[in-house]
Protein backbone atom coordinates (compact mmCIF):
# COMPACT_ATOMS: atom_id res chain seq x y z
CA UNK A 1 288.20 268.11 176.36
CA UNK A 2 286.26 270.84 175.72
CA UNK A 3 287.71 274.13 176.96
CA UNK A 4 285.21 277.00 175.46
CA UNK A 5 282.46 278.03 176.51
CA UNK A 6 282.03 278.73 172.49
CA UNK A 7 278.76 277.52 171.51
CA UNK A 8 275.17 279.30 170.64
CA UNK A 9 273.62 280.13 173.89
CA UNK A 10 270.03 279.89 173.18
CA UNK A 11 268.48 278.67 176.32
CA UNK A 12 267.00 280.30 178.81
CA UNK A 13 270.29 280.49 181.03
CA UNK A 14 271.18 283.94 181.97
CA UNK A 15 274.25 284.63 180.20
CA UNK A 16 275.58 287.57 182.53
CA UNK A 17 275.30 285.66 185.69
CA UNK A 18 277.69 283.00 183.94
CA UNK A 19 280.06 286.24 183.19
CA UNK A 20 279.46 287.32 186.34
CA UNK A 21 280.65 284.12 188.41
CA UNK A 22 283.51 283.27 186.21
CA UNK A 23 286.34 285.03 188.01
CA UNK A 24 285.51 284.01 191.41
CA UNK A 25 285.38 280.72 190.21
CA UNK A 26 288.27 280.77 188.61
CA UNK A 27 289.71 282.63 191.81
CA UNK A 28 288.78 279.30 193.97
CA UNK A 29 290.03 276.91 191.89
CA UNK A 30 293.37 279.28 191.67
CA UNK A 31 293.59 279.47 195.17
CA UNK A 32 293.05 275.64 196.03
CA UNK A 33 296.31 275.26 193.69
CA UNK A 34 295.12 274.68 190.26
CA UNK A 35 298.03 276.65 187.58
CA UNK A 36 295.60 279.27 186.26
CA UNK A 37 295.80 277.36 182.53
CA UNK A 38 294.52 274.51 183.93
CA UNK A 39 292.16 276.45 186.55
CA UNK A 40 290.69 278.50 183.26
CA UNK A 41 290.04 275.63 180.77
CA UNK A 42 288.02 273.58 183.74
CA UNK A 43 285.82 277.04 184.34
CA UNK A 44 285.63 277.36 180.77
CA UNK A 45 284.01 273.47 180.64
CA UNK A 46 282.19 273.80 183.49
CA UNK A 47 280.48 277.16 181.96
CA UNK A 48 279.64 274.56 178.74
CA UNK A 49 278.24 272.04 181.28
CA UNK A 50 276.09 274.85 183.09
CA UNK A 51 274.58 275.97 179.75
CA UNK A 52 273.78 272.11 178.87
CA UNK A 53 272.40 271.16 182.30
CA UNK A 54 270.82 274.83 184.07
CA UNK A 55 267.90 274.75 181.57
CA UNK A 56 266.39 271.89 183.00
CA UNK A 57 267.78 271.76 186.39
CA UNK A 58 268.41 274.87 187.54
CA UNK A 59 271.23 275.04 190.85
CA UNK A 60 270.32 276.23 194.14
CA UNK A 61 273.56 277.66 194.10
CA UNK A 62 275.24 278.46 191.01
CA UNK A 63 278.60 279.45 192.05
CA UNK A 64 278.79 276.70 194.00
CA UNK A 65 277.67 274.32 191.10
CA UNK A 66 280.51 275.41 189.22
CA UNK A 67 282.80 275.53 191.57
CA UNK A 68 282.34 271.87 192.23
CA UNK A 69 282.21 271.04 188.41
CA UNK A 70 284.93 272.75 187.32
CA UNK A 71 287.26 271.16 190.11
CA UNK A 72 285.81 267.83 188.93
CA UNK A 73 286.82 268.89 185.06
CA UNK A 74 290.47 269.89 186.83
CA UNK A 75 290.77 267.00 188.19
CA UNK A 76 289.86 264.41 185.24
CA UNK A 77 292.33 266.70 183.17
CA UNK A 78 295.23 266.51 185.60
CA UNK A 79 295.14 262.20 186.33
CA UNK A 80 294.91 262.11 182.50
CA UNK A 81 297.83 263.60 182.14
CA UNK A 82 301.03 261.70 182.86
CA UNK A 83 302.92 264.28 182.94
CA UNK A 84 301.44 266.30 185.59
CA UNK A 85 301.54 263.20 187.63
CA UNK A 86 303.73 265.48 190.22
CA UNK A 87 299.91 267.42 191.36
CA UNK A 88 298.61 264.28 192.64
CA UNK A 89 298.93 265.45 195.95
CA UNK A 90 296.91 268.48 195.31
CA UNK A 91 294.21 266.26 194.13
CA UNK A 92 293.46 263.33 196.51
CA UNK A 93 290.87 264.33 198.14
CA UNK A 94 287.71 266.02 196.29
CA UNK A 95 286.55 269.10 198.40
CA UNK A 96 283.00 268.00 199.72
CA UNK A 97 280.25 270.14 197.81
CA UNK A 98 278.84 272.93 199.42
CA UNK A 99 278.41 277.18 199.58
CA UNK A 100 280.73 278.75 197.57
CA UNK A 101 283.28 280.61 199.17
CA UNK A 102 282.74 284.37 199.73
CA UNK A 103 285.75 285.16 198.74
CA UNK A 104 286.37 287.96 195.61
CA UNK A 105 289.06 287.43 193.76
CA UNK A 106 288.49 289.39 191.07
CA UNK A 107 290.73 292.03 191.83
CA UNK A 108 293.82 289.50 191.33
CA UNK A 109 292.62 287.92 188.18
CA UNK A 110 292.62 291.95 186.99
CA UNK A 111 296.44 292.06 187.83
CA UNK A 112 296.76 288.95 186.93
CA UNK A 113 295.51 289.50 183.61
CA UNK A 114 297.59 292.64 182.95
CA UNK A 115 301.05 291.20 184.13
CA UNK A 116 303.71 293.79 182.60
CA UNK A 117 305.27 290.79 180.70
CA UNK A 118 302.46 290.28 178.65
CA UNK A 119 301.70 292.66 175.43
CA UNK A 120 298.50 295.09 175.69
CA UNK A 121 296.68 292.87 172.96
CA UNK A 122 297.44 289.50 175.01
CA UNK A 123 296.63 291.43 178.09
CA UNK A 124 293.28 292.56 176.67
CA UNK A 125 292.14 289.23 175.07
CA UNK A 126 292.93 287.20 178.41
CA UNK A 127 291.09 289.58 180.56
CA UNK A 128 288.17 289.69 178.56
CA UNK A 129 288.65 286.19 178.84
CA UNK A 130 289.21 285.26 182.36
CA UNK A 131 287.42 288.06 183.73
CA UNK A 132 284.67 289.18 181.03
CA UNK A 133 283.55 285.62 180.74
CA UNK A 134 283.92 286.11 176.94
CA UNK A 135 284.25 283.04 174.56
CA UNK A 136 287.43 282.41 172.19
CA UNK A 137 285.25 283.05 169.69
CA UNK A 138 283.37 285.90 170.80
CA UNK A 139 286.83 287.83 171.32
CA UNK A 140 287.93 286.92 168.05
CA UNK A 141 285.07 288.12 166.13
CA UNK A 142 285.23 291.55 168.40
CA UNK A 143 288.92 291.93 167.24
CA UNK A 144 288.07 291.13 163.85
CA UNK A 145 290.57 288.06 163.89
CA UNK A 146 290.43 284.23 162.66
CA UNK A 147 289.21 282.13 166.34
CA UNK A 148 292.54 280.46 165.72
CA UNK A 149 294.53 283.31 165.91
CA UNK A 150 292.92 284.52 169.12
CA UNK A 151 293.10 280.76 170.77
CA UNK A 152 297.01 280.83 169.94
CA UNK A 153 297.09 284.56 171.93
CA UNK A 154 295.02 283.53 174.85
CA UNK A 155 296.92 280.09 175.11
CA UNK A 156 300.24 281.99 174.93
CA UNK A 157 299.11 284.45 177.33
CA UNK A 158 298.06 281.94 179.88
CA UNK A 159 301.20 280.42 179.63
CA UNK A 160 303.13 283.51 180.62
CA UNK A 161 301.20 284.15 183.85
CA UNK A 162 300.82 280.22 184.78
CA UNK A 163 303.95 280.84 187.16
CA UNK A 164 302.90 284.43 188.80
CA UNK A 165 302.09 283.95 192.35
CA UNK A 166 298.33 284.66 192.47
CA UNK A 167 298.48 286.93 195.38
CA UNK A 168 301.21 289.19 194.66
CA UNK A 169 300.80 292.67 194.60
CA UNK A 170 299.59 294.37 190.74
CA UNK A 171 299.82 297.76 189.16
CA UNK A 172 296.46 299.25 189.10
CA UNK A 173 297.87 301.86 186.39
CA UNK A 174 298.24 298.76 183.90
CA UNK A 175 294.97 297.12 184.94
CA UNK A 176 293.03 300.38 184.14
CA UNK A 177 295.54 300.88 180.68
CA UNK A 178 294.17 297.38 179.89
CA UNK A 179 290.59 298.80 180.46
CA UNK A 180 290.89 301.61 178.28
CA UNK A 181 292.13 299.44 175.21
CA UNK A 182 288.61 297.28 175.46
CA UNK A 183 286.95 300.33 175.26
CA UNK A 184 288.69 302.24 172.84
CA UNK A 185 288.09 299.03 170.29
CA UNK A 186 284.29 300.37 170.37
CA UNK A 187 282.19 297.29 169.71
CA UNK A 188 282.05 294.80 166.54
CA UNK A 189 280.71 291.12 166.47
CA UNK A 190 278.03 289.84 169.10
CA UNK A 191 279.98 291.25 171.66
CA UNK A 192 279.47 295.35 172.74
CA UNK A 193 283.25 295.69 174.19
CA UNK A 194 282.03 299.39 175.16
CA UNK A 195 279.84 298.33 177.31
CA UNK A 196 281.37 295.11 178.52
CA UNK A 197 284.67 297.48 179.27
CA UNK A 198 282.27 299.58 181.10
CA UNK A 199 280.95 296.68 182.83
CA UNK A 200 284.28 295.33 183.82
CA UNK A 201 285.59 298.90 185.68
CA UNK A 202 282.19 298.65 187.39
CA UNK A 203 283.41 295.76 188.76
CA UNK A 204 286.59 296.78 189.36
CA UNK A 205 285.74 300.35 190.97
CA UNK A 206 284.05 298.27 193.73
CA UNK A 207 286.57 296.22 194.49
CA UNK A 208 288.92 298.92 194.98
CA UNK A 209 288.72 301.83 196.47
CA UNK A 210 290.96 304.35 194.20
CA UNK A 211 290.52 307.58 192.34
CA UNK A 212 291.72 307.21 189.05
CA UNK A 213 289.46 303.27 188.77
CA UNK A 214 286.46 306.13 189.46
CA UNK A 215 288.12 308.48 186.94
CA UNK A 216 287.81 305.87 184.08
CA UNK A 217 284.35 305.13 184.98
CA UNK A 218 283.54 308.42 184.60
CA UNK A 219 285.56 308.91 181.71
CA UNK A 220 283.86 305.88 180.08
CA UNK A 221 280.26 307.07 180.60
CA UNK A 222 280.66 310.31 179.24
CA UNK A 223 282.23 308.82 176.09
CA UNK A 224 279.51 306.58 175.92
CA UNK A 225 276.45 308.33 176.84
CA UNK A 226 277.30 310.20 173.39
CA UNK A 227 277.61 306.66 171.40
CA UNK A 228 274.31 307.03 169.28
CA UNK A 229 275.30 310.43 167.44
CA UNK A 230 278.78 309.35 166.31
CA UNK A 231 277.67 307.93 163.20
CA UNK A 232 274.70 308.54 160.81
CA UNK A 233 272.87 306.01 159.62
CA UNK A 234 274.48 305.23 156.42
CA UNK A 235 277.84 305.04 158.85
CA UNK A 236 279.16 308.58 157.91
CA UNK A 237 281.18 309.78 161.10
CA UNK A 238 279.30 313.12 162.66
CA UNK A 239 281.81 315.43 164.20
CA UNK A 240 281.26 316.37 168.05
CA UNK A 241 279.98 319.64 166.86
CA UNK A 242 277.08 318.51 164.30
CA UNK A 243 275.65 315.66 167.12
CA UNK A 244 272.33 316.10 168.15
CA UNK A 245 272.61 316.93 171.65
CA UNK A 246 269.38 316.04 172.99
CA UNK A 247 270.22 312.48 172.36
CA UNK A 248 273.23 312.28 174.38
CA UNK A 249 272.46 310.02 177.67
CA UNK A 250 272.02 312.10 180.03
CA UNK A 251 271.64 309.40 182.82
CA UNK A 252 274.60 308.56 181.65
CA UNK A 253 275.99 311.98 181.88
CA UNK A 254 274.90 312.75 184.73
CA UNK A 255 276.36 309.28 186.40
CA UNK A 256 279.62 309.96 184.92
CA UNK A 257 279.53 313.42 186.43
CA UNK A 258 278.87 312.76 189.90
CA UNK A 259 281.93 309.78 189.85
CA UNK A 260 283.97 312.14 188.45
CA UNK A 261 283.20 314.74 191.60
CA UNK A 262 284.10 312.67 193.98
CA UNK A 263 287.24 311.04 192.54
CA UNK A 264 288.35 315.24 192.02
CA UNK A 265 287.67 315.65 195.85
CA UNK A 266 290.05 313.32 196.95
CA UNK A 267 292.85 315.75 195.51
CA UNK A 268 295.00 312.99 193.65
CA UNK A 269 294.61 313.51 190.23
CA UNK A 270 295.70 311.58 187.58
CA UNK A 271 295.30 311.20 184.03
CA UNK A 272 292.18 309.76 183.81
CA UNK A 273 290.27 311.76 186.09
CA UNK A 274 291.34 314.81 183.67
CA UNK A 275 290.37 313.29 180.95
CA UNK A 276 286.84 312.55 182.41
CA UNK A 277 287.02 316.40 183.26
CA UNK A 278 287.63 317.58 179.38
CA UNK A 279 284.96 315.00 178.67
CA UNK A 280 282.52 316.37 181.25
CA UNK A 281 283.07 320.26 180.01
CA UNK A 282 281.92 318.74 176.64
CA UNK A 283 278.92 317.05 178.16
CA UNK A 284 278.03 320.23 180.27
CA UNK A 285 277.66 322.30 177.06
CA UNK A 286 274.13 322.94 175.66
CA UNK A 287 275.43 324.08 172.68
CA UNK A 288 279.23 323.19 170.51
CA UNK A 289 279.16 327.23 170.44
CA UNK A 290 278.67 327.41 174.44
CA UNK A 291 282.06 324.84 175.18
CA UNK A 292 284.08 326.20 177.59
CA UNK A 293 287.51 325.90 175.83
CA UNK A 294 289.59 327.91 177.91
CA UNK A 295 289.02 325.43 180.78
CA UNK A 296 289.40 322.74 178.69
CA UNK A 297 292.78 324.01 177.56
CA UNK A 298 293.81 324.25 181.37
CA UNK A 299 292.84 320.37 181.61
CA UNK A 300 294.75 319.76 178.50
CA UNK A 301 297.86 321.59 180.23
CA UNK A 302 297.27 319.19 183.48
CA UNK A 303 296.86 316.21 181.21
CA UNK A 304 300.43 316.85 179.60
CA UNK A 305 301.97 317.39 183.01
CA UNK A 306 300.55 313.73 184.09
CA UNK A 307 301.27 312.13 180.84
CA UNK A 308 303.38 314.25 178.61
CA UNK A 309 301.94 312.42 175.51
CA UNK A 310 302.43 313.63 171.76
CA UNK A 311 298.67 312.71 171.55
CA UNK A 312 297.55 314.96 174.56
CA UNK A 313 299.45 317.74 173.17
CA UNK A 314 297.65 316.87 169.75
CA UNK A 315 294.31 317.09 171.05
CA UNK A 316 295.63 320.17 173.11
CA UNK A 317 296.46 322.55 169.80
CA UNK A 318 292.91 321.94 168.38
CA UNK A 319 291.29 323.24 172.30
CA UNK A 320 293.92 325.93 171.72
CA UNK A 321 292.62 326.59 168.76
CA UNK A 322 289.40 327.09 169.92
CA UNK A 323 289.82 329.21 172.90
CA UNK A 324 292.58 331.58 171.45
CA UNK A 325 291.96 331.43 167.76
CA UNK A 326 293.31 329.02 164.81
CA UNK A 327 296.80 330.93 164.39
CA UNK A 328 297.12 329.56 168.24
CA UNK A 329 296.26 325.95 167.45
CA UNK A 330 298.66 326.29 164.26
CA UNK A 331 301.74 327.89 166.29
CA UNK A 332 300.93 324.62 169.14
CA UNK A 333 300.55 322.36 166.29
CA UNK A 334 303.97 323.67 164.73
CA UNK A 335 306.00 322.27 168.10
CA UNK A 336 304.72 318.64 167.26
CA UNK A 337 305.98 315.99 165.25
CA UNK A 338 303.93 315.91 162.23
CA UNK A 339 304.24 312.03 162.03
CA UNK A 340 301.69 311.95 164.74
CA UNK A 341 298.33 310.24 163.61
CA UNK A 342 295.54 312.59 162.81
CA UNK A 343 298.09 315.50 163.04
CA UNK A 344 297.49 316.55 159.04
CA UNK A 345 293.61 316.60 160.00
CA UNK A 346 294.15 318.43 162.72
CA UNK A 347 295.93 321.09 160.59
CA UNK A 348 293.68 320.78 157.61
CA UNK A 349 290.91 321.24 160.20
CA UNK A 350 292.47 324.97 161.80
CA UNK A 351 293.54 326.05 158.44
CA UNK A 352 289.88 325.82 157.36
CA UNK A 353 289.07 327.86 160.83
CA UNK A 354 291.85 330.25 159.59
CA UNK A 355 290.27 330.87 156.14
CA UNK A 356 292.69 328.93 154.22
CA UNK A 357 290.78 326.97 152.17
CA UNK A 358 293.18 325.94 149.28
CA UNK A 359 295.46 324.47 151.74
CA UNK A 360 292.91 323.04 154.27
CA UNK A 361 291.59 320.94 151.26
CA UNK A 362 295.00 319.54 150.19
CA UNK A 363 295.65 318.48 154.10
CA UNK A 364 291.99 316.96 154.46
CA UNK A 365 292.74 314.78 151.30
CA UNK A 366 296.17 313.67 152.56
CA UNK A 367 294.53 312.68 155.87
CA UNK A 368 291.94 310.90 153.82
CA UNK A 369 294.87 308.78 152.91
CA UNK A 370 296.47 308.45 156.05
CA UNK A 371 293.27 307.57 158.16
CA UNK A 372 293.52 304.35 159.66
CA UNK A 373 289.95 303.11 159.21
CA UNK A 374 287.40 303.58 156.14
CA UNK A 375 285.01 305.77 158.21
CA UNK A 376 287.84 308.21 158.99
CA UNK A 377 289.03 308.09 155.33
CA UNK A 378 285.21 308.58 154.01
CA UNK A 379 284.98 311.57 156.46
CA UNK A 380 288.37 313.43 155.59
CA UNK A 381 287.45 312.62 151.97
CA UNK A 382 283.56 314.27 152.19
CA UNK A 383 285.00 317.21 153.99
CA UNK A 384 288.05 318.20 151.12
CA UNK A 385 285.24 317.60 148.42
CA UNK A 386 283.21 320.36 150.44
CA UNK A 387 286.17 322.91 150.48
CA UNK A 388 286.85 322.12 146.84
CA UNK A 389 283.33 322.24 145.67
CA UNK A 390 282.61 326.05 147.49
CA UNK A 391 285.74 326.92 145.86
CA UNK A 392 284.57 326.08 142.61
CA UNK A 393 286.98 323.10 141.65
């Protein structure tokens, strides 16, 4: 049986409007007592079967096309099966073809799909599985992993929610954690997992009604409406301060903006409606030199009342810095673990602002070596040769 949709899609069928069905069907087939395993590999065929057949004879009704194909690829695989002889009674009588049920059940496959039991990169790969539509393969090659690998983590993951109750209550805070991981992984592959994150809280923000869903939307279009000035074309990383401004999206800017607004005037804030707030001030400025870092400091001191995180308080000593001077970022930096990723940067980075060159150097090249990607490394490395070079070494 073939359970991936993981072929070349080079006819003319839209590709989005199979990601875009996939958890509702996979919601019906759920709900009319397929195990989600079994539920996901018949979707999975019957999305193979759509891209085979739609070219040529298009459906009247695609949802419910797959719908009925998928429970007929269910079925085939569960009277096959000897040993799952005990579902006959779920299966002896074919649902008569018709309009797809208006039913969303995306919502569930999010909580679903970020059960607590499962790890963050199991979570991740079977959401943008069940949910983003995405292929085995496609998810492999955006993690940068052998398709085996990937089949082995989706296959174990699906085995660890095949006994959840489909319509018990989920944790909204681990469905939007979930979120944040796609996007934070940027995009590699075929597959922009920026913008299909984006795509996904889209989704989920209107299914749900809830602040902090709208506070990662926003959070995610300001992030992303900078995306074409992080890197040069040669791949060099450009700091936030050296990106051309007037390239920044500023539809998406101004999107993220007005989500963020609203989520603020419902007066429950969480962590990542301040986020999207820091995020914002950086948007709002015309000019690196015109950043309003003594507000962005106060939404660094609500972010570590939220979250307490090492990371926030991280990020906090280099706004500190900025707002009250490099000695300040130093004496914030001094309460942290220095363990903490990107903390020797971020003190190479305020001794430089604090006209310590000699040492600034020595910290940028031991960054260089503790970066965890060759971009970082190639930056840290570029900006210790600077320091070194107008000191005459």
């Amino acid at each position: 049986m073939q359970s991936d949709l993981d072929i070349e899609v080079t006819s003319p069928v839209d590709e989005a409007l199979l990601r875009s069905l996939t958890p509702g069907v996979l919601g019906i087939l759920v709900r009319r007592g397929a195990d989600f395993a079994a539920a996901e590999d018949a979707v999975q065929d019957a999305l193979v079967e759509a891209v085979r057949v739609w070219p040529a004879d298009p459906p009247r009704d695609p949802k419910g096309w797959l719908v009925t194909v998928a429970w007929r690829k269910f079925l085939d695989a569960t009277r096959a099966d000897t040993a799952r002889r005990r579902r006959e009674d779920l299966v002896d009588e074919e649902p008569a073809p018709g309009p797809a049920s208006a039913a969303d059940d995306t919502l569930q496959l999010y909580f679903l799909c970020a059960h607590p039991s499962l790890t963050a990169s199991s979570a991740v790969a079977l959401t943008l599985r069940a949910v983003g539509g995405l292929t085995t393969r496609q998810i492999a090659q955006a993690y940068l992993v052998p398709e085996a690998t990937m089949a082995q983590r989706i296959s174990r993951a699906k085995r660890t929610v095949a006994d959840v109750r489909f319509d018990q209550p989920g944790d909204v805070a681990t469905v939007l954690r979930v979120l944040y991981l796609v996007f934070n992984e940027g995009y590699s592959g075929d597959v922009d997992l920026a913008a299909e994150s984006i795509r996904l809280t889209r989704q989920l923000a209107a299914a749900i009604d809830h602040p902090e869903v709208a506070g990662l939307l926003a959070l995610m279009l300001l992030h992303h409406a900078r995306r074409a000035t992080r890197t040069a074309p040669d791949g060099r990383l450009i700091p936030l301060a050296e990106q051309d401004r007037g390239r920044w999206d500023t539809a998406s800017i101004a999107e993220g903006v007005a989500i963020l607004q609203a989520a603020l005037a419902r007066d429950r804030l969480g962590e990542f409606q301040a986020q999207a707030a820091i995020a914002a001030l950086h948007a709002d400025a015309p000019t690196a030199e015109e950043t309003d870092w003594v507000q962005i400091v106060e939404w660094y001191d609500e972010l570590t009342q939220l979250t307490d995180s090492p990371i926030v308080r991280l990020n906090r000593a280099v706004a500190v810095g900025e707002a009250d001077g490099p000695r300040a970022g130093l004496a914030a930096l001094a309460a942290l673990d220095d363990s903490l990723p990107r903390h020797t940067a971020v003190a190479a980075y305020l001794h430089e602002r604090d006209g310590d060159l000699t040492t600034a150097a020595r910290l940028y090249a031991e960054a260089a070596h503790k970066a965890p990607n060759l971009a970082e490394r190639d930056h840290l490395t570029r900006q210790a040769a600077r320091l070194n070079t107008s000191r005459g070494r």
